[in-house]
Protein backbone atom coordinates (compact mmCIF):
# COMPACT_ATOMS: atom_id res chain seq x y z
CA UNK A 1 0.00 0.00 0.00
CA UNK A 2 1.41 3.38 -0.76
CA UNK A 3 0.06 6.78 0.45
CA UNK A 4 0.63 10.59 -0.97
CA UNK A 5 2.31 12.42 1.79
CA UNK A 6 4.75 12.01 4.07
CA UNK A 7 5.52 9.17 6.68
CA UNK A 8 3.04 7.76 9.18
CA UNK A 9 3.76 10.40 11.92
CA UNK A 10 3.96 9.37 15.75
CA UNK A 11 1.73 6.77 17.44
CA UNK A 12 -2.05 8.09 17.51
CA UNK A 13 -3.38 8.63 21.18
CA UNK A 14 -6.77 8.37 20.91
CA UNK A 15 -9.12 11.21 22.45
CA UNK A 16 -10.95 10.76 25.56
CA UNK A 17 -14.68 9.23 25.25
CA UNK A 18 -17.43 11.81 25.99
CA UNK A 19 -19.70 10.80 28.83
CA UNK A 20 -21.11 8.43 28.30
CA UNK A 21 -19.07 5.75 26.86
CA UNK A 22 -19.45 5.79 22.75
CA UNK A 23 -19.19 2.39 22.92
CA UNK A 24 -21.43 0.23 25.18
CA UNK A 25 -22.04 -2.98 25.11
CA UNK A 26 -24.27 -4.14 23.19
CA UNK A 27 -24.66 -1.37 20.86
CA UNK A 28 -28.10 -0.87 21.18
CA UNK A 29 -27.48 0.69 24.94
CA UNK A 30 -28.79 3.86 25.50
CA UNK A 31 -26.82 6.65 25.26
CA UNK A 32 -28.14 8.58 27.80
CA UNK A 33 -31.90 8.27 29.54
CA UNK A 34 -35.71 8.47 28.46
CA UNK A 35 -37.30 11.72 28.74
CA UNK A 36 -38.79 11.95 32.18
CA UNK A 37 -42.90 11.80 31.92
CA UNK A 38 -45.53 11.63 34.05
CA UNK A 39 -48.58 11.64 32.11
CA UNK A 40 -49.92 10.27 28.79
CA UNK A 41 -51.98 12.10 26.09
CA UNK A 42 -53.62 10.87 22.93
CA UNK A 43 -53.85 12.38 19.86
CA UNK A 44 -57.84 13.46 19.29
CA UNK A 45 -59.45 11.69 16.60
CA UNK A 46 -61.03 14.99 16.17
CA UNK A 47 -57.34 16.03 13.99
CA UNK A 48 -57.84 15.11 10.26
CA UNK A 49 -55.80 11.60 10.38
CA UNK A 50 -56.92 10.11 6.90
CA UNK A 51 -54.76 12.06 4.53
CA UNK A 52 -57.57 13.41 2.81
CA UNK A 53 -57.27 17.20 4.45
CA UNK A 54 -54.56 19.17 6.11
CA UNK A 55 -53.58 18.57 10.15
CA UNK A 56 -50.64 20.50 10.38
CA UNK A 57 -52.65 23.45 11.91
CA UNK A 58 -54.33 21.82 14.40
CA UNK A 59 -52.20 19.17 15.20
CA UNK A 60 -49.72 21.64 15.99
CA UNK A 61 -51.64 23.83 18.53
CA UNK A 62 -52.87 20.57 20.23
CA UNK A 63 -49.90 19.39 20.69
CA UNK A 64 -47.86 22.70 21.99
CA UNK A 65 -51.01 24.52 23.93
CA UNK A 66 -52.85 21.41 25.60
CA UNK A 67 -49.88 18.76 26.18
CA UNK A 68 -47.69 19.53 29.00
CA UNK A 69 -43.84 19.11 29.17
CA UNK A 70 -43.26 15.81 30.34
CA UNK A 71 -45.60 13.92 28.55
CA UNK A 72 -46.11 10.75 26.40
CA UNK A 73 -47.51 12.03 23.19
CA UNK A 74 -49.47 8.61 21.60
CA UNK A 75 -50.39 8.69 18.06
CA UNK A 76 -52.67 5.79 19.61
CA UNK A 77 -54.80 5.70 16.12
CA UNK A 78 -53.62 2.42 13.78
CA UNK A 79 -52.70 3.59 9.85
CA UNK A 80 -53.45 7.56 10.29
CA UNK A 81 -52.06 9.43 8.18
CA UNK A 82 -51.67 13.06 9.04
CA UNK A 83 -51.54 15.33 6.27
CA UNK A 84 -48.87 18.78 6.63
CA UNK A 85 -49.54 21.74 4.48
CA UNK A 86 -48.86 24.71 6.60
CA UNK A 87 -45.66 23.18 8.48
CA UNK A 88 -44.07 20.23 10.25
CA UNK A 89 -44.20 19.21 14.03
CA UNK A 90 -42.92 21.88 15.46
CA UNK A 91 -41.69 22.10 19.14
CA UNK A 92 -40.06 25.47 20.50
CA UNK A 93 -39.05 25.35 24.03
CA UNK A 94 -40.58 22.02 25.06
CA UNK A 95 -39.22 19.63 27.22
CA UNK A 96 -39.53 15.52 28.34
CA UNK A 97 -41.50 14.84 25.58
CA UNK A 98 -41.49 10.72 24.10
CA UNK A 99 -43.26 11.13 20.83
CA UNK A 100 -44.61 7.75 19.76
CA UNK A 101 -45.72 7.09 15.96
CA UNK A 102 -45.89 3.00 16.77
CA UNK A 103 -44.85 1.71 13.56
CA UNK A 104 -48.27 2.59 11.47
CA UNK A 105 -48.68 6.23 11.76
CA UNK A 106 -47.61 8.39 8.84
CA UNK A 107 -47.14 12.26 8.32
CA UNK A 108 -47.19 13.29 4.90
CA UNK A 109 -45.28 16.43 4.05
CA UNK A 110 -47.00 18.59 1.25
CA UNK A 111 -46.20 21.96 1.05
CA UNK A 112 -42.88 23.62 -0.37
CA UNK A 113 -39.63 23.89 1.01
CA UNK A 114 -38.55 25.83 3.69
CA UNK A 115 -37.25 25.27 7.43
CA UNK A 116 -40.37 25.21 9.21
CA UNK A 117 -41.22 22.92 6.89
CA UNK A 118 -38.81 19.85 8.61
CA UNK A 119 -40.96 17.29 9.46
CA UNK A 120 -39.43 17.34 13.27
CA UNK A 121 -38.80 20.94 14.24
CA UNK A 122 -37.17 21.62 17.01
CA UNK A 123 -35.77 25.05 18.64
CA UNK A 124 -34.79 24.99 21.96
CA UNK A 125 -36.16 21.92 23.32
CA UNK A 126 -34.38 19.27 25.32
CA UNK A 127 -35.08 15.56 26.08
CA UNK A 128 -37.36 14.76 22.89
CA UNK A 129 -37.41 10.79 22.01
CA UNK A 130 -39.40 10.28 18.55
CA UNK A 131 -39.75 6.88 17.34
CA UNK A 132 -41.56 4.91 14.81
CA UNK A 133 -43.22 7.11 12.58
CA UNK A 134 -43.51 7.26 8.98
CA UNK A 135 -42.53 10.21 6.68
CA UNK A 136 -43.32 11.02 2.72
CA UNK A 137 -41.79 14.55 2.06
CA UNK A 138 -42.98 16.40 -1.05
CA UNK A 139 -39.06 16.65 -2.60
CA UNK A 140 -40.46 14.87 -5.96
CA UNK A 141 -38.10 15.84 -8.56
CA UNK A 142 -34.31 13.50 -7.44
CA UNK A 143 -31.77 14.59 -7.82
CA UNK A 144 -31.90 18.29 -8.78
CA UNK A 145 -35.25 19.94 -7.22
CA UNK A 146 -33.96 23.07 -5.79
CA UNK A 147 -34.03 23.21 -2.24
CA UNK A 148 -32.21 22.39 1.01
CA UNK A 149 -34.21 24.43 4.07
CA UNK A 150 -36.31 21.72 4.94
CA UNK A 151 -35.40 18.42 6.92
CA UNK A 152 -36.51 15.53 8.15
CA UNK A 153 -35.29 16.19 11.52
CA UNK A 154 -34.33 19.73 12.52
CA UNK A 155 -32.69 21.38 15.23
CA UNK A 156 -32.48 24.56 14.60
CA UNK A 157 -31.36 28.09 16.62
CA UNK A 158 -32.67 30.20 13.78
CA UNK A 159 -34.31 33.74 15.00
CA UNK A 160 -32.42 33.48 18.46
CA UNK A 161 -34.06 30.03 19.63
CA UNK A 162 -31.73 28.20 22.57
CA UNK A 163 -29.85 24.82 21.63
CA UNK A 164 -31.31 21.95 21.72
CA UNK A 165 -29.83 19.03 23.78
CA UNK A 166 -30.94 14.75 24.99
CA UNK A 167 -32.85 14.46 20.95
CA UNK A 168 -33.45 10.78 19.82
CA UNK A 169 -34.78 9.57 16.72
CA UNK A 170 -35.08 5.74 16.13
CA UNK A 171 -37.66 3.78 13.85
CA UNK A 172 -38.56 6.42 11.36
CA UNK A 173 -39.03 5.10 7.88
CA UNK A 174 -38.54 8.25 5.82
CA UNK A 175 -37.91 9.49 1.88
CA UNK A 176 -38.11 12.46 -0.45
CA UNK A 177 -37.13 15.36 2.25
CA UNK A 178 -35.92 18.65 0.40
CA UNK A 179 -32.65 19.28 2.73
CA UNK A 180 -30.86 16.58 4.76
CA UNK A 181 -32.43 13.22 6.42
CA UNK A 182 -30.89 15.01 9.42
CA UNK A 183 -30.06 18.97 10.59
CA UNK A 184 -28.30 20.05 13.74
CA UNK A 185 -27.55 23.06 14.90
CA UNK A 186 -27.85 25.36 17.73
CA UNK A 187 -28.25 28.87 19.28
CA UNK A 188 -27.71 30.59 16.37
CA UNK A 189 -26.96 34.25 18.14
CA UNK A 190 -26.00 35.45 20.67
CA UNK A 191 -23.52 32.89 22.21
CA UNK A 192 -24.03 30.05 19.65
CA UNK A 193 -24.05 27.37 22.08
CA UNK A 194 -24.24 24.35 20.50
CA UNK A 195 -26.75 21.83 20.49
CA UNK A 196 -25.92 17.97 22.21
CA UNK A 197 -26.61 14.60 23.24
CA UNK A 198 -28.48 13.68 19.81
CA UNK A 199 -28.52 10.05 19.05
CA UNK A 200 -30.12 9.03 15.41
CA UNK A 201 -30.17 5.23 15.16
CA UNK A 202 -32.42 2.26 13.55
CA UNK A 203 -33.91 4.33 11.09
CA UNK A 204 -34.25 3.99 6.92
CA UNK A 205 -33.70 7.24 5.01
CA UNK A 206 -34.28 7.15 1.03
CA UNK A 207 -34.31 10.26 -0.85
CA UNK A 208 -32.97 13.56 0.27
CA UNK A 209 -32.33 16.71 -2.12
CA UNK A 210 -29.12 17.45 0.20
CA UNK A 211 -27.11 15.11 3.23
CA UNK A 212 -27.90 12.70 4.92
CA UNK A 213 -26.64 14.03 8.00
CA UNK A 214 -25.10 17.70 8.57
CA UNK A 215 -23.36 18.83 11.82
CA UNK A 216 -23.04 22.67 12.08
CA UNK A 217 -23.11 23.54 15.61
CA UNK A 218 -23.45 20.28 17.39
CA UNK A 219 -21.14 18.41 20.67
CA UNK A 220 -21.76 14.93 21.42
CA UNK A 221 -24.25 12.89 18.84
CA UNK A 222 -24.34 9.22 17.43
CA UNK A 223 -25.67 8.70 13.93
CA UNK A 224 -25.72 4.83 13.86
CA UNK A 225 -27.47 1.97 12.82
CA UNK A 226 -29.08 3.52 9.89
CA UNK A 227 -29.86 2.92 6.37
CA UNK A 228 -29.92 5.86 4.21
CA UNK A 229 -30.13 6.25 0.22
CA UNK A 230 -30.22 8.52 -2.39
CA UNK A 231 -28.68 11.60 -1.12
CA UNK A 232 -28.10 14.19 -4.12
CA UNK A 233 -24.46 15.70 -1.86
CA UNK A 234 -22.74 14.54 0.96
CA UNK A 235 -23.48 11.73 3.07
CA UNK A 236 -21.82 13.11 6.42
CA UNK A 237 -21.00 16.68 6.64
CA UNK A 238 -18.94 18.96 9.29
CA UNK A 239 -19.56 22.20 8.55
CA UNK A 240 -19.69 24.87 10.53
CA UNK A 241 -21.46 28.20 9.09
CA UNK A 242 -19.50 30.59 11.66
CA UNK A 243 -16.53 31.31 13.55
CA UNK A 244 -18.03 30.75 17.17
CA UNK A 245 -20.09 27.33 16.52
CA UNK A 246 -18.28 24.08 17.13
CA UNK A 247 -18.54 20.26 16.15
CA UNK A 248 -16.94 17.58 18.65
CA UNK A 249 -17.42 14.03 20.00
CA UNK A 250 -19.58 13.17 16.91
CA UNK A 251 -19.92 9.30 16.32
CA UNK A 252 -20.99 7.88 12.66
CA UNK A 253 -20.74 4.33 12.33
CA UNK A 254 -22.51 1.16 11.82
CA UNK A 255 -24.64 2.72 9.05
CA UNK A 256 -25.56 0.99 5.91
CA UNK A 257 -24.86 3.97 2.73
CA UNK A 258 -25.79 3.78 -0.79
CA UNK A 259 -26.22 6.38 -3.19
CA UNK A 260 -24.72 10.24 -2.78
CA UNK A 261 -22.94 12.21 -4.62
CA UNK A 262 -25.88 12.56 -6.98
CA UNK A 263 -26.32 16.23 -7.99
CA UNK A 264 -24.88 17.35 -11.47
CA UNK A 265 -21.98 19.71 -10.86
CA UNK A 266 -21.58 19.45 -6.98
CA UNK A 267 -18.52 17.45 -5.54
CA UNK A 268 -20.06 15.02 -3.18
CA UNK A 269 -18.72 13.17 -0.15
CA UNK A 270 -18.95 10.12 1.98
CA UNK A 271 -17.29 12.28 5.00
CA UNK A 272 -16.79 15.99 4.43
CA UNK A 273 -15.48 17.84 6.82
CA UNK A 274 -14.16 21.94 6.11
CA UNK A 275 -15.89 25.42 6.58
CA UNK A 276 -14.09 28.52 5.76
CA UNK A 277 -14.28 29.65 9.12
CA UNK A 278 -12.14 29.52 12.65
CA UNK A 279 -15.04 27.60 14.32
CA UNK A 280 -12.85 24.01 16.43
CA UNK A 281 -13.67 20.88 14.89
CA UNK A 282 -12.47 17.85 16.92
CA UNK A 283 -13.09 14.05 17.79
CA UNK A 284 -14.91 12.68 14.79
CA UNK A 285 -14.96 9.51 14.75
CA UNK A 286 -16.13 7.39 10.72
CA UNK A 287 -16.40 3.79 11.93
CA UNK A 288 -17.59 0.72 10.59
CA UNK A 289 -19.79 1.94 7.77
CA UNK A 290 -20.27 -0.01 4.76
CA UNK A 291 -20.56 2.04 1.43
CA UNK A 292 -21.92 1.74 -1.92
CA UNK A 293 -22.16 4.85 -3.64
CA UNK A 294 -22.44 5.27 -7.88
CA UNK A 295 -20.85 7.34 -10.17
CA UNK A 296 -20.82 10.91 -9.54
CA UNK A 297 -23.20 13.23 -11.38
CA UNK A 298 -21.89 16.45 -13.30
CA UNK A 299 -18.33 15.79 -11.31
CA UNK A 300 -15.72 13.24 -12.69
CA UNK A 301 -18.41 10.17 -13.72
CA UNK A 302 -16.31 7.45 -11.06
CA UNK A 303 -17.46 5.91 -8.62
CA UNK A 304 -17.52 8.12 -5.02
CA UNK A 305 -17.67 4.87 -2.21
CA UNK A 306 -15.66 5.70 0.32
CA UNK A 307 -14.61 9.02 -1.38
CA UNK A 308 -13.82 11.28 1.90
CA UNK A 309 -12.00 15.07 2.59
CA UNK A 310 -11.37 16.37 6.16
CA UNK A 311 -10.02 19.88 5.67
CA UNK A 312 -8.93 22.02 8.31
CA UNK A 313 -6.71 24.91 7.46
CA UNK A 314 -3.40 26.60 8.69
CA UNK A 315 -4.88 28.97 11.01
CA UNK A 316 -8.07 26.39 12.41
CA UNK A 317 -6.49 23.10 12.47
CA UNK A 318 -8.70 20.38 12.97
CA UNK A 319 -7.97 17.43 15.92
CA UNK A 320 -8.65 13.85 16.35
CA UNK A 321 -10.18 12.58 13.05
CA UNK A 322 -10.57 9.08 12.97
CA UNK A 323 -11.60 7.19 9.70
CA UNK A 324 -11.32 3.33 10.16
CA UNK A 325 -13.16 -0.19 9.52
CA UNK A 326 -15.02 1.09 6.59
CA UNK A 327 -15.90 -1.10 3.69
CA UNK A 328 -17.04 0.21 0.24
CA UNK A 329 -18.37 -2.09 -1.85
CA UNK A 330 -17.35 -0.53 -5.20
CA UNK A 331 -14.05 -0.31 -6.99
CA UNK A 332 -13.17 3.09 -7.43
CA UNK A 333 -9.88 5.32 -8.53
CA UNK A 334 -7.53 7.00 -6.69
CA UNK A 335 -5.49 9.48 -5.92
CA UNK A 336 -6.27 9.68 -2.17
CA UNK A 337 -10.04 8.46 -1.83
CA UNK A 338 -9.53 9.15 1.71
CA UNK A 339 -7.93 12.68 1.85
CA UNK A 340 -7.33 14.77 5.38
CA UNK A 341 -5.49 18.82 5.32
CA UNK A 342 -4.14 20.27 8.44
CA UNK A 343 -5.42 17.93 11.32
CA UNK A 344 -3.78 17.17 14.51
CA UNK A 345 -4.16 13.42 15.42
CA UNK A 346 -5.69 11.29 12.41
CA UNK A 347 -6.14 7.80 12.30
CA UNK A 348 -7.33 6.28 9.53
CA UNK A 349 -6.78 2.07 9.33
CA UNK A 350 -8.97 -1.11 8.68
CA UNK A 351 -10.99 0.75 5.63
CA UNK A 352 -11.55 -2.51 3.01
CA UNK A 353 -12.07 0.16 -0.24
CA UNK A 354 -10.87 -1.65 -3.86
CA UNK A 355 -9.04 0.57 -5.79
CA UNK A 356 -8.35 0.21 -9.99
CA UNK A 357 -5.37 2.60 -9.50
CA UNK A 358 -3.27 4.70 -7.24
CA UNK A 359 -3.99 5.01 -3.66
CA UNK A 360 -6.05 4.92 -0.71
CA UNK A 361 -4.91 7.68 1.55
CA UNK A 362 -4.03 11.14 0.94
CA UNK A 363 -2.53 13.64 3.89
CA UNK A 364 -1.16 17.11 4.11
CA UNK A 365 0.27 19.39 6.67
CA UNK A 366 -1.05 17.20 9.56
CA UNK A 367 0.30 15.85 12.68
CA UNK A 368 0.88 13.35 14.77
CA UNK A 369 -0.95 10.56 12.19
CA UNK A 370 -0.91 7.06 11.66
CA UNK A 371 -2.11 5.30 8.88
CA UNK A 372 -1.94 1.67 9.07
CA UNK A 373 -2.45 -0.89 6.55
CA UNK A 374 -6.24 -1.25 5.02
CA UNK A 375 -7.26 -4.11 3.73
């Protein structure tokens, strides 16, 4: 194996583990507890639920003006279907809510896009658990609808909303969202704290007009366990939009990946990580995916797999990037499918990625790396 850049630096400490431990055993362990509730409420059968007229309205206002922090919120009703025209599920400021969809309920986005429009909206809430729900967004036209505002989950700080923080999404069965499967970000004034503790597992994403997964101003989240497909960009993205937002301790592994890189004339990613800004990036951890990927569209027609760029820059170097036990399934072309600029402690080993020329791994100006053998 033979890499572009310089020796394999000094042995790679790895970074501490955020609390709690990234890796439990089994993997299904939770990552951090339930949202604390003392009370159940139903959704009315009164709240259109066949599809045939819109809910948004009043499914909203029940929802945020008679349900209480703290609260179960049942979507008790077998096969509804709850039509949204005016906006998603929105929840500003709410707390302890487990929001249960039970396998059979679905919410059907139809209106255009925009970021109230994310199915799950959330600005300033903290210890939300959403499961088993699902979603039909109105993005119709793959891979090259305009539009990226509107997400199947969203946290978002936007018109000085607080962080959001303890967020879980598992069992959602979701396609054709106009932005990313998932958005996270925080306070977006003022202090820009960021948002944390977000675990995304067990779901299946298909069909996104942007990522599948975008960290902007985010500390300590899992993205794992997922199936996702048919993402027009990148499939993980770090990027910051400003100087004083952050991205650390984010986990993305175990997640089964097919299509991205699908929107004529954009460069798209497995991993991207680079903003043009002096916001810290830091312990990012790829792990354990498995990648299929096609040929790029509009960009060099090859196949993108396990196609990755970490980027820091001289004056905001990125630290502890670790890409390793990822498999792509396709053959693809080098030189330097995996590709990291200016980062401090980079490990990247164990990737099985077939290559018809060239090589794997790529580095430049970084420090204190080790890149071992890959398969």
């Amino acid at each position: 194996m033979s890499y572009v850049g310089a020796p394999a630096g000094s042995t790679y400490t790895p970074p501490p583990p955020p609390d709690p431990d990234p890796t439990p055993d089994p993997p299904s362990a939770e990552r951090f507890g339930s949202p604390v509730t003392t009370a159940t409420y139903t959704v009315p059968g009164t709240i259109p639920h066949t599809g045939a007229a819109d809910a948004s309205v009043d499914l909203v206002d029940w929802l945020n003006t008679t349900v209480p922090d703290g609260s179960i919120v049942d979507f008790a009703i077998p096969g509804a279907n709850y039509r949204m025209d005016d906006t998603g599920l929105f929840l500003p400021a709410r707390n302890h809510l487990d929001i249960r969809g039970h396998g059979n309920t679905t919410i059907t986005m139809n209106g255009v896009d925009a970021e109230t429009f994310s199915t799950f909206h959330l600005r300033g809430s903290n210890h939300i658990k959403i499961v088993d729900f699902i979603v039909h967004g109105s993005y119709s036209i793959y891979p090259d609808q305009d539009g990226e505002e509107s997400h199947l989950l969203g946290l978002s700080g936007w018109f000085g909303a607080r962080e959001s923080s303890y967020v879980e999404l598992a069992g959602i069965v979701g396609d054709h969202v106009f932005g990313d499967f998932v958005y996270a970000e925080g306070e977006d004034v003022g202090e820009q704290r960021a948002s944390h503790h977000l675990w995304v597992h067990d779901n299946d994403f298909d069909y996104c007009g942007r990522n599948g997964f975008s960290a902007i101003n985010l500390t300590d989240a899992w993205f794992e366990d997922n199936a996702m497909d048919h993402m027009a960009y990148h499939c993980f993205d770090v990027e910051p939009n400003q100087d004083a937002e952050e991205v650390r301790r984010i986990y993305f592994r175990r997640n089964d990946v097919g299509e991205y890189a699908a929107r004529d004339g954009f460069i798209g990613f497995f991993f991207a990580a680079g903003s043009p800004n002096d916001a810290p990036v830091s312990n990012i951890v790829v792990q354990a995916n498995t990648v299929a990927g096609i040929a790029a569209n509009g960009y060099d027609a090859t196949p993108r797999c396990l196609n990755s760029a970490a980027r820091g820059a001289a004056a905001h170097r990125y630290q502890d990037i670790s890409i390793l036990d990822n498999i792509g399934s396709r053959t693809v072309a080098g030189p330097a499918v995996l590709y990291a600029e200016y980062i401090d402690n980079l490990l990247i080993t164990g990737n099985d990625q077939p290559l018809s020329s060239s090589t794997l791994v790529g580095v430049s100006a970084c420090t204190n790396y080790t890149i071992e053998p890959n398969p």
